[in-house]
PDB file of N, CA and C in Angstrom:
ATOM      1  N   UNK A   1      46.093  74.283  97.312  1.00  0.00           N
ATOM      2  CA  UNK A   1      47.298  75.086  97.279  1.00  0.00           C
ATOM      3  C   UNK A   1      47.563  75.634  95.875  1.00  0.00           C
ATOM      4  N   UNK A   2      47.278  74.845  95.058  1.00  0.00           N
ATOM      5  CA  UNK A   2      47.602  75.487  93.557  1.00  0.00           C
ATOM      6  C   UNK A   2      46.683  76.547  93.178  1.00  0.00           C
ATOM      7  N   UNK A   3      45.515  76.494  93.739  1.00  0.00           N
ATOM      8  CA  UNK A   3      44.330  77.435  93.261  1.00  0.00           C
ATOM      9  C   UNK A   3      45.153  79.112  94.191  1.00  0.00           C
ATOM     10  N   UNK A   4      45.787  78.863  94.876  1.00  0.00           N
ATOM     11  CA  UNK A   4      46.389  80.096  95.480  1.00  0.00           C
ATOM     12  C   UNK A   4      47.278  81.020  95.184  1.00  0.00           C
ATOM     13  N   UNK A   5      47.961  79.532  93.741  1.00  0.00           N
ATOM     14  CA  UNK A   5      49.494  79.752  93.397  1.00  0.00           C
ATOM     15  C   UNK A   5      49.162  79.886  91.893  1.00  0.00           C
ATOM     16  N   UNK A   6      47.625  79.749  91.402  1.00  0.00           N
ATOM     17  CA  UNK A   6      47.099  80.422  90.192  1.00  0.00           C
ATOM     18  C   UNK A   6      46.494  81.784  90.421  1.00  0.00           C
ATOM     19  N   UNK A   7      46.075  81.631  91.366  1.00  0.00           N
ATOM     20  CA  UNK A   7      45.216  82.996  91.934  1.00  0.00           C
ATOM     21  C   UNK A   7      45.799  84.144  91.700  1.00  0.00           C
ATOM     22  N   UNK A   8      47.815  84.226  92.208  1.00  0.00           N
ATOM     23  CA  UNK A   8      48.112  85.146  92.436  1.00  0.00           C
ATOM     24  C   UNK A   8      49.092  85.061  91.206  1.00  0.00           C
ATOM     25  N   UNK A   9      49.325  84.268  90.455  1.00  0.00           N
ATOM     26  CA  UNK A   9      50.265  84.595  89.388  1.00  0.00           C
ATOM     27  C   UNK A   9      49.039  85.286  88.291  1.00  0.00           C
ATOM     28  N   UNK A  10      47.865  85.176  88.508  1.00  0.00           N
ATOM     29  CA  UNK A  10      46.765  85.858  87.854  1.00  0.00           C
ATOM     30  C   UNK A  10      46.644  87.039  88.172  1.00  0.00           C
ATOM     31  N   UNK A  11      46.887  87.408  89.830  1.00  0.00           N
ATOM     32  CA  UNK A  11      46.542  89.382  89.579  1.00  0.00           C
ATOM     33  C   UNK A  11      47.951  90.002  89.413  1.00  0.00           C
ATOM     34  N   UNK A  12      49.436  88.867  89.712  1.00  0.00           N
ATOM     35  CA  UNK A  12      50.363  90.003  88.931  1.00  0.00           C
ATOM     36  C   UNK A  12      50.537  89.649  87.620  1.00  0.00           C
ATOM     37  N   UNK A  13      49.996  89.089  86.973  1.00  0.00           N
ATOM     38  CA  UNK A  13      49.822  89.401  85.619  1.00  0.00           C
ATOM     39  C   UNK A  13      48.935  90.583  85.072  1.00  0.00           C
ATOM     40  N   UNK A  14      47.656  90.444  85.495  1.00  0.00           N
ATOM     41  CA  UNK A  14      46.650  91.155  85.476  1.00  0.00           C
ATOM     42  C   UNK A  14      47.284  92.275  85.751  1.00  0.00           C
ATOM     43  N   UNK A  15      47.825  92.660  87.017  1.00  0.00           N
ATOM     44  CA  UNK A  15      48.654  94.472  87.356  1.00  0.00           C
ATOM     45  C   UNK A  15      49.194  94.659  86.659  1.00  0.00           C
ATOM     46  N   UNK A  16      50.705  93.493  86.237  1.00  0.00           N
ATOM     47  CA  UNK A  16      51.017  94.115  84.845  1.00  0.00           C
ATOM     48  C   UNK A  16      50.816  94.637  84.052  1.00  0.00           C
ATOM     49  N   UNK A  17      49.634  93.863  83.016  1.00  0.00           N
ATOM     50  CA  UNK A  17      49.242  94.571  81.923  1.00  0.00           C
ATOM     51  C   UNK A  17      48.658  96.546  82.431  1.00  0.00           C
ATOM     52  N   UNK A  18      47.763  96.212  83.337  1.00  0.00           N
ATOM     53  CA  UNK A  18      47.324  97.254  83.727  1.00  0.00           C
ATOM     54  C   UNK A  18      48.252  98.751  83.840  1.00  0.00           C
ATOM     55  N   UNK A  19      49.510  97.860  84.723  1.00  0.00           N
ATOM     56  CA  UNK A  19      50.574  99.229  84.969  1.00  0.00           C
ATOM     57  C   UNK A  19      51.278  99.755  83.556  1.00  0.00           C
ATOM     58  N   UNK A  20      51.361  98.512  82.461  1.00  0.00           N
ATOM     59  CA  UNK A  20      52.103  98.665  80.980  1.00  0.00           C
ATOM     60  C   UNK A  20      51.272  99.686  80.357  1.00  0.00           C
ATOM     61  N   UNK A  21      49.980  99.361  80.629  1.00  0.00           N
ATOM     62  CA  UNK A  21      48.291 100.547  79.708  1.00  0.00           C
ATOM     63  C   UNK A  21      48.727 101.961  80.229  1.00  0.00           C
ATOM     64  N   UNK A  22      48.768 102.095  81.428  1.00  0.00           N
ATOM     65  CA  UNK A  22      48.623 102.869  82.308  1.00  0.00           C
ATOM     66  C   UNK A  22      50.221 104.018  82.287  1.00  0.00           C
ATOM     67  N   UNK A  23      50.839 103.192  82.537  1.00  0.00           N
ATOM     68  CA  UNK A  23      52.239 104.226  82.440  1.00  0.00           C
ATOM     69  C   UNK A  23      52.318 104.761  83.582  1.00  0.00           C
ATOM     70  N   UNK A  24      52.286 105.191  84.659  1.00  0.00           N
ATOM     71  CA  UNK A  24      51.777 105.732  85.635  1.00  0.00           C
ATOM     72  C   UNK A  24      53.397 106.908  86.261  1.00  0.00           C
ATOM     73  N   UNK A  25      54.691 105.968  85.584  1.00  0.00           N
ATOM     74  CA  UNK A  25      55.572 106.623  85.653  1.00  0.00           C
ATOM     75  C   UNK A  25      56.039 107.572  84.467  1.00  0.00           C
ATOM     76  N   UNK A  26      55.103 108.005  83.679  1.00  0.00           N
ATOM     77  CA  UNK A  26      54.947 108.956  82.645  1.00  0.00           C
ATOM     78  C   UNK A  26      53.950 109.492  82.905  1.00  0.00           C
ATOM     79  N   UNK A  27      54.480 111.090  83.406  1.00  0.00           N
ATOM     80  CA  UNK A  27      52.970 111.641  83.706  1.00  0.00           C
ATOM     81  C   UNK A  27      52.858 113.112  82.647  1.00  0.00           C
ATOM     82  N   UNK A  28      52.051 113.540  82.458  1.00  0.00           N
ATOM     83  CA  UNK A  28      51.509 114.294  81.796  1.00  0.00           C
ATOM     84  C   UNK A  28      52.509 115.992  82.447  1.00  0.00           C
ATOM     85  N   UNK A  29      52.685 116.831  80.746  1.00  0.00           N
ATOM     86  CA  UNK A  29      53.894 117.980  81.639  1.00  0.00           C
ATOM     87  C   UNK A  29      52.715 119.272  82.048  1.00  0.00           C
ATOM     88  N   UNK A  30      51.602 119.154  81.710  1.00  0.00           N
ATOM     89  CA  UNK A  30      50.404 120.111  82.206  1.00  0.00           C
ATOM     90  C   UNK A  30      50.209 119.996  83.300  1.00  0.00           C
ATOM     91  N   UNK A  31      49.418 118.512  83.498  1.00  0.00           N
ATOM     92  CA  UNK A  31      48.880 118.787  84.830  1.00  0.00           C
ATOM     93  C   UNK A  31      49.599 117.026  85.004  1.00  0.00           C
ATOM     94  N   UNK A  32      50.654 117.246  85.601  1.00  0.00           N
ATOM     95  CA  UNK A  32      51.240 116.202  86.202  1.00  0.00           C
ATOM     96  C   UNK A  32      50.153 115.250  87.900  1.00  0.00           C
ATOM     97  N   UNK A  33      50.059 116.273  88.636  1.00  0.00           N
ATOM     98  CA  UNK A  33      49.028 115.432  90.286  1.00  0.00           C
ATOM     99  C   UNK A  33      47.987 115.237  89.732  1.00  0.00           C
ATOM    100  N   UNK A  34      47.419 115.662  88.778  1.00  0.00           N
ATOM    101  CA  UNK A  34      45.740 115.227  88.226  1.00  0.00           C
ATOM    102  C   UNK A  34      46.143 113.887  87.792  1.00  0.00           C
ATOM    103  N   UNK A  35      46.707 113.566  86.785  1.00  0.00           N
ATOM    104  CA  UNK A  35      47.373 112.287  85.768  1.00  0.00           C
ATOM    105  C   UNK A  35      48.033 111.389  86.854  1.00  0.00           C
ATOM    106  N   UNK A  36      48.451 111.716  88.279  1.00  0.00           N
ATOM    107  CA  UNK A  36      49.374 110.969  89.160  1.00  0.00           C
ATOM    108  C   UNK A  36      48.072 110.048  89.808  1.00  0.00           C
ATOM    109  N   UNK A  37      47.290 110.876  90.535  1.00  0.00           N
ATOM    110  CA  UNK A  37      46.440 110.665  91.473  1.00  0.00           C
ATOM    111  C   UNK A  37      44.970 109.897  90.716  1.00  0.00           C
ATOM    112  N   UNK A  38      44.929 110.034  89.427  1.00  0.00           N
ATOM    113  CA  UNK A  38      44.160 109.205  88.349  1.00  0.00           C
ATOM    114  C   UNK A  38      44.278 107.744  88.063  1.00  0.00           C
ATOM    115  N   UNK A  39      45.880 107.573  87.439  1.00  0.00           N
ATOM    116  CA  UNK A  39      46.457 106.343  87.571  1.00  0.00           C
ATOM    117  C   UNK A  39      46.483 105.791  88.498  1.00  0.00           C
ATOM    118  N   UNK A  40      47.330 106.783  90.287  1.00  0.00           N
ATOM    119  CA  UNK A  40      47.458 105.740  91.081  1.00  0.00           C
ATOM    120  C   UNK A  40      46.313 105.264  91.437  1.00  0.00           C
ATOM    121  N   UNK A  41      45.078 105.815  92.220  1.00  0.00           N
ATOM    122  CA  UNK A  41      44.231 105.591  92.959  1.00  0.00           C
ATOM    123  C   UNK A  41      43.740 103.977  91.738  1.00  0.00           C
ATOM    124  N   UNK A  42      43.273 104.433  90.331  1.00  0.00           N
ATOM    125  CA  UNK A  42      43.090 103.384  89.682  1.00  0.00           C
ATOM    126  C   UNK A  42      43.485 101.737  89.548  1.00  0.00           C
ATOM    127  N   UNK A  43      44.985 102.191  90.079  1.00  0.00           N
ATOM    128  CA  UNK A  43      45.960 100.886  90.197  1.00  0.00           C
ATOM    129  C   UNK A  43      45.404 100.245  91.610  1.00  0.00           C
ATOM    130  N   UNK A  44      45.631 100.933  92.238  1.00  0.00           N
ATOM    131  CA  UNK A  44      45.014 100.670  94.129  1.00  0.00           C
ATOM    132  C   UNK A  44      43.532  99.928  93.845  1.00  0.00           C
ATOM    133  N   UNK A  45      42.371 100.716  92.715  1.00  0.00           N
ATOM    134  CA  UNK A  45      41.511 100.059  92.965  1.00  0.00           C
ATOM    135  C   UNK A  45      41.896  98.802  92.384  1.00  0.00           C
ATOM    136  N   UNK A  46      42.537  98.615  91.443  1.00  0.00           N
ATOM    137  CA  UNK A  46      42.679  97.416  90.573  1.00  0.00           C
ATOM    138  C   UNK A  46      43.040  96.202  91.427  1.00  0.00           C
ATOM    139  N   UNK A  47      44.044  96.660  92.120  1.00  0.00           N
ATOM    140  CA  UNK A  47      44.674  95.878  92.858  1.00  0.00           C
ATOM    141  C   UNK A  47      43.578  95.267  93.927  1.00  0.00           C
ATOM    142  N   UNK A  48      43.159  96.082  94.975  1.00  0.00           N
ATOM    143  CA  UNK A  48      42.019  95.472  95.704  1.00  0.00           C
ATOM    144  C   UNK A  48      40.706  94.388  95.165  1.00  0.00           C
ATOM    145  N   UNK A  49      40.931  95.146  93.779  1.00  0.00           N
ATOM    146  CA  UNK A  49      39.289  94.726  93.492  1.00  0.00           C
ATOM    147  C   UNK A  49      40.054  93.138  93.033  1.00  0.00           C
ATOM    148  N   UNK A  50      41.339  93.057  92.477  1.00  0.00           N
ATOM    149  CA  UNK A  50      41.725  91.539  91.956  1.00  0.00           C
ATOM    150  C   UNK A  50      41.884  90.605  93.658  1.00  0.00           C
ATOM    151  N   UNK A  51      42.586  90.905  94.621  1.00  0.00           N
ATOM    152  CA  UNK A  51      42.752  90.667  95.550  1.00  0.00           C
ATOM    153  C   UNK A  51      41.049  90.125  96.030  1.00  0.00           C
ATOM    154  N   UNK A  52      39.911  90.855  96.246  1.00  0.00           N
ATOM    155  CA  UNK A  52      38.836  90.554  96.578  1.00  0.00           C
ATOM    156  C   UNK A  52      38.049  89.398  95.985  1.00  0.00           C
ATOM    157  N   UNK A  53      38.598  89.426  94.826  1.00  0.00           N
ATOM    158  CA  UNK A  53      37.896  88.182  93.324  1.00  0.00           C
ATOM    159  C   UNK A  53      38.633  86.930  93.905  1.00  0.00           C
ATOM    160  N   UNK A  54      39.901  87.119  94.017  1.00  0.00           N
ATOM    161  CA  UNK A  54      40.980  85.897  93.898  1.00  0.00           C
ATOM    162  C   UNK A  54      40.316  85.191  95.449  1.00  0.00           C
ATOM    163  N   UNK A  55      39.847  86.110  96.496  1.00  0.00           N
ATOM    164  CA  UNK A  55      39.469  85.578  97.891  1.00  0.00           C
ATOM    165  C   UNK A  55      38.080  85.018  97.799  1.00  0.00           C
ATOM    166  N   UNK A  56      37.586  85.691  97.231  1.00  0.00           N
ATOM    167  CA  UNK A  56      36.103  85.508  97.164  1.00  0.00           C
ATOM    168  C   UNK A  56      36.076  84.379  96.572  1.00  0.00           C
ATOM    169  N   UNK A  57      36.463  84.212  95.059  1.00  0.00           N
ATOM    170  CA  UNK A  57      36.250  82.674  94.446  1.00  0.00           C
ATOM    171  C   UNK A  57      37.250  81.269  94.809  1.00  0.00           C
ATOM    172  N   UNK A  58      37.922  81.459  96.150  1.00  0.00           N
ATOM    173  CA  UNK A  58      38.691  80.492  97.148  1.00  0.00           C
ATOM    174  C   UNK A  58      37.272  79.935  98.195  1.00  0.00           C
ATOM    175  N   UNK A  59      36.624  81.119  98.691  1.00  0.00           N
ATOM    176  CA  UNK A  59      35.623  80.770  99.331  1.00  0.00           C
ATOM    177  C   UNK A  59      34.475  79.813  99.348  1.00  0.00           C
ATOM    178  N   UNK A  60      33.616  78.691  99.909  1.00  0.00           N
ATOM    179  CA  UNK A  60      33.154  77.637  99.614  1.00  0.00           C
ATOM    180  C   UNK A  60      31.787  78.535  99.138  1.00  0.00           C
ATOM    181  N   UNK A  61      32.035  77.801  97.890  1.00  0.00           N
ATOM    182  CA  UNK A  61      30.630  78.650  97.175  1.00  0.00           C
ATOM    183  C   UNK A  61      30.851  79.827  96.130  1.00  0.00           C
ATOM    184  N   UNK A  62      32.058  80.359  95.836  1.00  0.00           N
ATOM    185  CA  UNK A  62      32.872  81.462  94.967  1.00  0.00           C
ATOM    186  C   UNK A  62      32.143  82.602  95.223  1.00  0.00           C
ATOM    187  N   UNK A  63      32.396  83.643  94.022  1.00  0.00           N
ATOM    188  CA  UNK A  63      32.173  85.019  93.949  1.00  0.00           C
ATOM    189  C   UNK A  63      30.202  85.200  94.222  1.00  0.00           C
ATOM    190  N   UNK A  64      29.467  84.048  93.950  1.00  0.00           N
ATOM    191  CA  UNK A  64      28.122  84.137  93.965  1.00  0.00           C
ATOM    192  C   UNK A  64      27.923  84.102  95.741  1.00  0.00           C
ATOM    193  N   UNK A  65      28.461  83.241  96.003  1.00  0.00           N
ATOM    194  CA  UNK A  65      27.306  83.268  97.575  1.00  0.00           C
ATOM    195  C   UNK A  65      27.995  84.580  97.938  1.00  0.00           C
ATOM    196  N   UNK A  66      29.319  85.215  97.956  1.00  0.00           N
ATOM    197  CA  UNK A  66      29.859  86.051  98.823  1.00  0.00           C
ATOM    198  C   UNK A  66      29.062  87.198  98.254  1.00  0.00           C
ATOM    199  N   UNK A  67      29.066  87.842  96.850  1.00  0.00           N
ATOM    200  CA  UNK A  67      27.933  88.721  96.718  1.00  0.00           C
ATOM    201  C   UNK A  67      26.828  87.899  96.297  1.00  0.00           C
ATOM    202  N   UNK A  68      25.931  88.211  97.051  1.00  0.00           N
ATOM    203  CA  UNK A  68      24.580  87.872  96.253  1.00  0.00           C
ATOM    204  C   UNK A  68      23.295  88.314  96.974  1.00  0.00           C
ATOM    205  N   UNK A  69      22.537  88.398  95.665  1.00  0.00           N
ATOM    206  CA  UNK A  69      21.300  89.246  95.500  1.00  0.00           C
ATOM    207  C   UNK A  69      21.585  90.403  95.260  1.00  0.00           C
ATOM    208  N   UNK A  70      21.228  91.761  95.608  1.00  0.00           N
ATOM    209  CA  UNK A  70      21.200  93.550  95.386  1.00  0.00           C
ATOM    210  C   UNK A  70      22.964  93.398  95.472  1.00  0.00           C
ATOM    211  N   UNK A  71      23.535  92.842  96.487  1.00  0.00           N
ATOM    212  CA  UNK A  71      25.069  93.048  96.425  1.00  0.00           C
ATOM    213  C   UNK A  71      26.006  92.986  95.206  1.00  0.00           C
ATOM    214  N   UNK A  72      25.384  91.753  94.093  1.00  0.00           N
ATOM    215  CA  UNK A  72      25.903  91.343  93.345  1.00  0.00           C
ATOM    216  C   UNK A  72      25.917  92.666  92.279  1.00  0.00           C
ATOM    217  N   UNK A  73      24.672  93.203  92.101  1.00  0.00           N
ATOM    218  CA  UNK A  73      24.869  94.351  91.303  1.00  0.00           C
ATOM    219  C   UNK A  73      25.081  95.584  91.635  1.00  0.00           C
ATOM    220  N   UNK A  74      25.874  95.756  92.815  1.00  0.00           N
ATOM    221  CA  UNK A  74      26.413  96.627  93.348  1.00  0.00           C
ATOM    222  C   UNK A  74      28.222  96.251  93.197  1.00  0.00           C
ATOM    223  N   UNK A  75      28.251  94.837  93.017  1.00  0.00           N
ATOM    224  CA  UNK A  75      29.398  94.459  92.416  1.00  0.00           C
ATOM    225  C   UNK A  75      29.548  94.772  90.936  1.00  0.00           C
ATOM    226  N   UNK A  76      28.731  94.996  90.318  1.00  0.00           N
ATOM    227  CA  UNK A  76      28.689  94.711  89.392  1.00  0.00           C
ATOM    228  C   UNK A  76      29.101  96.312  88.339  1.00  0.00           C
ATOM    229  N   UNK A  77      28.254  97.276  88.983  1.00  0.00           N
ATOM    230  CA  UNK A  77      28.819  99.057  88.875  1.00  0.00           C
ATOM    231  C   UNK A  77      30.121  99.121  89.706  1.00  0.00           C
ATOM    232  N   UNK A  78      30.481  98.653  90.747  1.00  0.00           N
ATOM    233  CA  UNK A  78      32.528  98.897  91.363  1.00  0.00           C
ATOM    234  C   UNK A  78      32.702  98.026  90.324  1.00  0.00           C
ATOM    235  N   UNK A  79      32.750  97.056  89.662  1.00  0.00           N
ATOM    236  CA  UNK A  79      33.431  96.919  88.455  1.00  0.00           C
ATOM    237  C   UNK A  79      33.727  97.312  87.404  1.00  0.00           C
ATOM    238  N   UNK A  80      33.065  97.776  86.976  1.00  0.00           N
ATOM    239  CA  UNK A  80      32.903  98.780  85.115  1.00  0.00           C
ATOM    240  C   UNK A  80      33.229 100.140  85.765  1.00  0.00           C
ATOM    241  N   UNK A  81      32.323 100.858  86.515  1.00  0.00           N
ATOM    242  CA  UNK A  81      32.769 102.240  86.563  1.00  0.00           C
ATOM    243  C   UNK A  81      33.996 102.839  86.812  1.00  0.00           C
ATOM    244  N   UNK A  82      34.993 102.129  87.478  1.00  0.00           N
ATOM    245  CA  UNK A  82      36.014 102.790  87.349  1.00  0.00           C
ATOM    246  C   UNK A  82      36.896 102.668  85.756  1.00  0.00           C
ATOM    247  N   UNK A  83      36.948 101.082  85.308  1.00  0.00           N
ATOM    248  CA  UNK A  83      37.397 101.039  83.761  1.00  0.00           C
ATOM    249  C   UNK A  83      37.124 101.790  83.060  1.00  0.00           C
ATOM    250  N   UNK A  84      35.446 101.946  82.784  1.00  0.00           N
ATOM    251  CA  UNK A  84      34.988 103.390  81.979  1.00  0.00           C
ATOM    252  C   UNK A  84      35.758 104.462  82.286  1.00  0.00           C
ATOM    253  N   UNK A  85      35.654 104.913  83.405  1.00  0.00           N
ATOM    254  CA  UNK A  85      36.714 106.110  83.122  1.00  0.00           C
ATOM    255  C   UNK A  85      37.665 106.370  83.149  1.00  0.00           C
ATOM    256  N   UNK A  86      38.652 105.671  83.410  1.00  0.00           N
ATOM    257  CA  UNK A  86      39.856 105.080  82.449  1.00  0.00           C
ATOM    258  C   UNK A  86      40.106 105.065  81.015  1.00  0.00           C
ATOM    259  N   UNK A  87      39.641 104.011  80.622  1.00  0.00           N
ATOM    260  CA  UNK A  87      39.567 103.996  79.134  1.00  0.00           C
ATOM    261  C   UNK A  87      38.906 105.353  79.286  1.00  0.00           C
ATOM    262  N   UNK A  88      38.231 106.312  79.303  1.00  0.00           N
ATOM    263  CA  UNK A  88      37.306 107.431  78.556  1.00  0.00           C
ATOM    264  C   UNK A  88      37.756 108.812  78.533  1.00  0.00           C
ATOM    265  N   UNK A  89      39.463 108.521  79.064  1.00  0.00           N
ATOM    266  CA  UNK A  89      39.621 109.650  79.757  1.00  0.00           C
ATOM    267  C   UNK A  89      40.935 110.301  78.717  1.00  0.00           C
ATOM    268  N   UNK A  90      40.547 109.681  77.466  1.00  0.00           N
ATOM    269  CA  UNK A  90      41.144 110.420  76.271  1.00  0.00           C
ATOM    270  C   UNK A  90      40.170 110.953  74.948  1.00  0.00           C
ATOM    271  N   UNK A  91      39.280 110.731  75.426  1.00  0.00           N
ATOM    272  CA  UNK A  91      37.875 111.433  74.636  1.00  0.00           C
ATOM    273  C   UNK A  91      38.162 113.058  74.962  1.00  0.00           C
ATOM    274  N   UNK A  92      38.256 113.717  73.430  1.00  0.00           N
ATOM    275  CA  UNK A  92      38.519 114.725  73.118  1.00  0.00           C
ATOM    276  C   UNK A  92      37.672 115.647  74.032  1.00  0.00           C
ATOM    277  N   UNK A  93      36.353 115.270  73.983  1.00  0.00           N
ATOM    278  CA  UNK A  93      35.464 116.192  74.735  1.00  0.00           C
ATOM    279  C   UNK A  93      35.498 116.484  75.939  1.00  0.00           C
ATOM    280  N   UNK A  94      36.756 115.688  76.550  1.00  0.00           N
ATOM    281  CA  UNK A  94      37.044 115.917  77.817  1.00  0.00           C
ATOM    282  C   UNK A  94      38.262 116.744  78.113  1.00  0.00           C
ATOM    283  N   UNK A  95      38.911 117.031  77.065  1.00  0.00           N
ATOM    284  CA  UNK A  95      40.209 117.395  76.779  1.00  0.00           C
ATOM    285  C   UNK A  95      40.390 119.061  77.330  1.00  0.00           C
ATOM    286  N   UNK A  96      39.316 119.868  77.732  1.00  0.00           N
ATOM    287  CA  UNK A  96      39.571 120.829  78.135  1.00  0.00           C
ATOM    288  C   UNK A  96      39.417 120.907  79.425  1.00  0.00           C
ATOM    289  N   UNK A  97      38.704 120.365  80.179  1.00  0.00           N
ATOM    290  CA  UNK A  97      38.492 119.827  81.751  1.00  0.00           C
ATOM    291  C   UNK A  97      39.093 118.803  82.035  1.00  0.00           C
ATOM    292  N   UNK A  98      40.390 118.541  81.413  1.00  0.00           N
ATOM    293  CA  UNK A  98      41.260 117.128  81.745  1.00  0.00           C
ATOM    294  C   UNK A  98      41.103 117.019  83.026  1.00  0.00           C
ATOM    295  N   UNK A  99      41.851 118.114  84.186  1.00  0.00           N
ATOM    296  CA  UNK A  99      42.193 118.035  85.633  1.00  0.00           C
ATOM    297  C   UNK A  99      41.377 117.919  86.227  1.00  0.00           C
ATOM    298  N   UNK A 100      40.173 118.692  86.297  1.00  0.00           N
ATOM    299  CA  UNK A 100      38.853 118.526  86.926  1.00  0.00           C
ATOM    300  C   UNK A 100      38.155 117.011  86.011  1.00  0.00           C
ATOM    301  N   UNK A 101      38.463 116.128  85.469  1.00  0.00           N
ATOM    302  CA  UNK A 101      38.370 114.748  84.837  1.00  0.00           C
ATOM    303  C   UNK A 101      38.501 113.856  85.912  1.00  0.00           C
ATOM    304  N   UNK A 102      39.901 114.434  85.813  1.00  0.00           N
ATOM    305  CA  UNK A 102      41.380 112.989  86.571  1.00  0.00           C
ATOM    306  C   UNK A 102      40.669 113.299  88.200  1.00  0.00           C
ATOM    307  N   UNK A 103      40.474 114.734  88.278  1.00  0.00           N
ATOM    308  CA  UNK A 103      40.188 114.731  90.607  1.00  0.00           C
ATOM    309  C   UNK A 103      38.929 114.034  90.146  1.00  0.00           C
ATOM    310  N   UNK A 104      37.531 113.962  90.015  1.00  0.00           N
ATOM    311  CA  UNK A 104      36.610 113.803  89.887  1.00  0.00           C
ATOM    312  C   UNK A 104      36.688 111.835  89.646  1.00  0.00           C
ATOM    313  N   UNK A 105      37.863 111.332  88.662  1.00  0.00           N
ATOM    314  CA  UNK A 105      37.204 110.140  88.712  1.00  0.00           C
ATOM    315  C   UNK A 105      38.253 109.129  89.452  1.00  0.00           C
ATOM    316  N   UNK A 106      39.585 110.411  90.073  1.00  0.00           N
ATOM    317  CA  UNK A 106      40.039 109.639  91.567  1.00  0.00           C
ATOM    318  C   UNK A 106      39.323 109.531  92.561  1.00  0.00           C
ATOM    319  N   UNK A 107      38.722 110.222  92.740  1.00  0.00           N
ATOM    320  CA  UNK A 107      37.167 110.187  94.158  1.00  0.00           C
ATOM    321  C   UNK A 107      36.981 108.902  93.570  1.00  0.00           C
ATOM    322  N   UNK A 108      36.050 109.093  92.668  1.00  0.00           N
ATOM    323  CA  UNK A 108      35.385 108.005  92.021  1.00  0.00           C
ATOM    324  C   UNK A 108      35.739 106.674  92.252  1.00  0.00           C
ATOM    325  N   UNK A 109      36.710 106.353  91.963  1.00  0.00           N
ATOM    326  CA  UNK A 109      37.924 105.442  92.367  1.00  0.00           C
ATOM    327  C   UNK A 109      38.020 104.473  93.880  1.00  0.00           C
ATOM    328  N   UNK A 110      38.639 106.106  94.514  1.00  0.00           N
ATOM    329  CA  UNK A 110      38.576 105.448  95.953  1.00  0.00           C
ATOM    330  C   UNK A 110      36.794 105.065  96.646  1.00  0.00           C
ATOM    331  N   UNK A 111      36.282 105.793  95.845  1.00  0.00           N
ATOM    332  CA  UNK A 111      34.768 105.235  96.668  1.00  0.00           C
ATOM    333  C   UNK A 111      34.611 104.188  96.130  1.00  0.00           C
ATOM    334  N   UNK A 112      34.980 103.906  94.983  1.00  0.00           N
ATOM    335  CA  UNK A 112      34.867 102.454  94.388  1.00  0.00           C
ATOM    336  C   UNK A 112      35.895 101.021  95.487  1.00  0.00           C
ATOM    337  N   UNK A 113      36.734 102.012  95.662  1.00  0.00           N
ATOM    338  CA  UNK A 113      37.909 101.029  96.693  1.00  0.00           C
ATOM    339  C   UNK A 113      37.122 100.554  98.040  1.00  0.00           C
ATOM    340  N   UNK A 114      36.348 101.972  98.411  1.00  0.00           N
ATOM    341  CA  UNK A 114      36.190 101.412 100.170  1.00  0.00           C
ATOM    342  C   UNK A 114      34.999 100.339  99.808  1.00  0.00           C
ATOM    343  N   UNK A 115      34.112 100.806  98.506  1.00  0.00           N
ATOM    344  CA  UNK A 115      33.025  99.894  98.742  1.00  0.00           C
ATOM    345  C   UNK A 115      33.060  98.536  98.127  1.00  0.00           C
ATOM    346  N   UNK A 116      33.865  98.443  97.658  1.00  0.00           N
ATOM    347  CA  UNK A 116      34.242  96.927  97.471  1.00  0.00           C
ATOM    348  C   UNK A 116      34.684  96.462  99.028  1.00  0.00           C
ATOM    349  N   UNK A 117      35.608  97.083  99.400  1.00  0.00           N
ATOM    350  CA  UNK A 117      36.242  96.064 100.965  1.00  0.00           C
ATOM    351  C   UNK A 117      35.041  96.366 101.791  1.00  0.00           C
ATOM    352  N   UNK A 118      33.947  97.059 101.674  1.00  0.00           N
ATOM    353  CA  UNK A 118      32.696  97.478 103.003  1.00  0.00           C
ATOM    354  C   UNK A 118      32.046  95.953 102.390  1.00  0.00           C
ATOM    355  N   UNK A 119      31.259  95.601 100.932  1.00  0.00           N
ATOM    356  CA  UNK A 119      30.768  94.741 100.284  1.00  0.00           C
ATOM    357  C   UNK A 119      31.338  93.382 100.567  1.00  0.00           C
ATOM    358  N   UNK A 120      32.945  92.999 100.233  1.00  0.00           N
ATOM    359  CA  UNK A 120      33.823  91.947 100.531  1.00  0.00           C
ATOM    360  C   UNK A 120      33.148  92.086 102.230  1.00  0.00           C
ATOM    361  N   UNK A 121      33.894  92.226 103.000  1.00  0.00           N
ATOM    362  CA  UNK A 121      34.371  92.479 104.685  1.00  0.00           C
ATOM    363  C   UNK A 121      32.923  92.001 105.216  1.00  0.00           C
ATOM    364  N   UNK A 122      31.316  93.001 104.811  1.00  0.00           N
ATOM    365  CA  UNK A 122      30.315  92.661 105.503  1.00  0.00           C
ATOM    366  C   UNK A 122      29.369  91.694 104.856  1.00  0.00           C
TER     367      UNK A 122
END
């Protein structure tokens, strides 16, 4: 019971910080739905992907037996790739294609979302 009642005081902490980085209720006065749909989808993945960890390492055997083998490093890119572009998405060189940035690495995002719960689920 306590591992349940650490589990989850761990991903709303974890969202926290995330939503404090993030700002998500400060949006940008250019392109406000690019900056909306960037953050949110990001938060959504965040959220799932902590939700999936916290279940997975409850499970007899943790985060290894549930992914493992080719899965694991398929866990392993839905993890980093969405952070990377997050964090990357104040690099100057991106600064003129901001909007076409933010749609491009909300896709990104949600494909990162379904394939974690397709990965978790099967």
């Amino acid at each position: 019971m306590m591992n349940y009642i650490i589990g989850g005081l761990l991903i709303v902490i974890l969202f926290s910080i995330a939503y404090a980085y993030l700002k998500p209720h400060k949006l940008h006065h250019a392109r406000p739905l690019s900056t909306l749909a960037l953050k949110g989808t990001y938060l959504i993945y965040l959220l799932v992907m902590l939700v999936v960890i916290c279940f997975a390492s409850l499970r007899d055997g943790g985060v290894s037996q549930v992914f493992d083998g080719a899965e694991f490093f398929v866990f392993l890119v839905v993890l980093f790739v969405p952070t990377v572009g997050i964090f990357s998405r104040k690099i100057t060189r991106f600064s003129g294609n901001r909007v076409r940035y933010n749609i491009i690495f909300s896709v990104i995002n949600l494909i990162m979302t379904l394939t974690l719960i397709v990965l978790y689920r099967f």
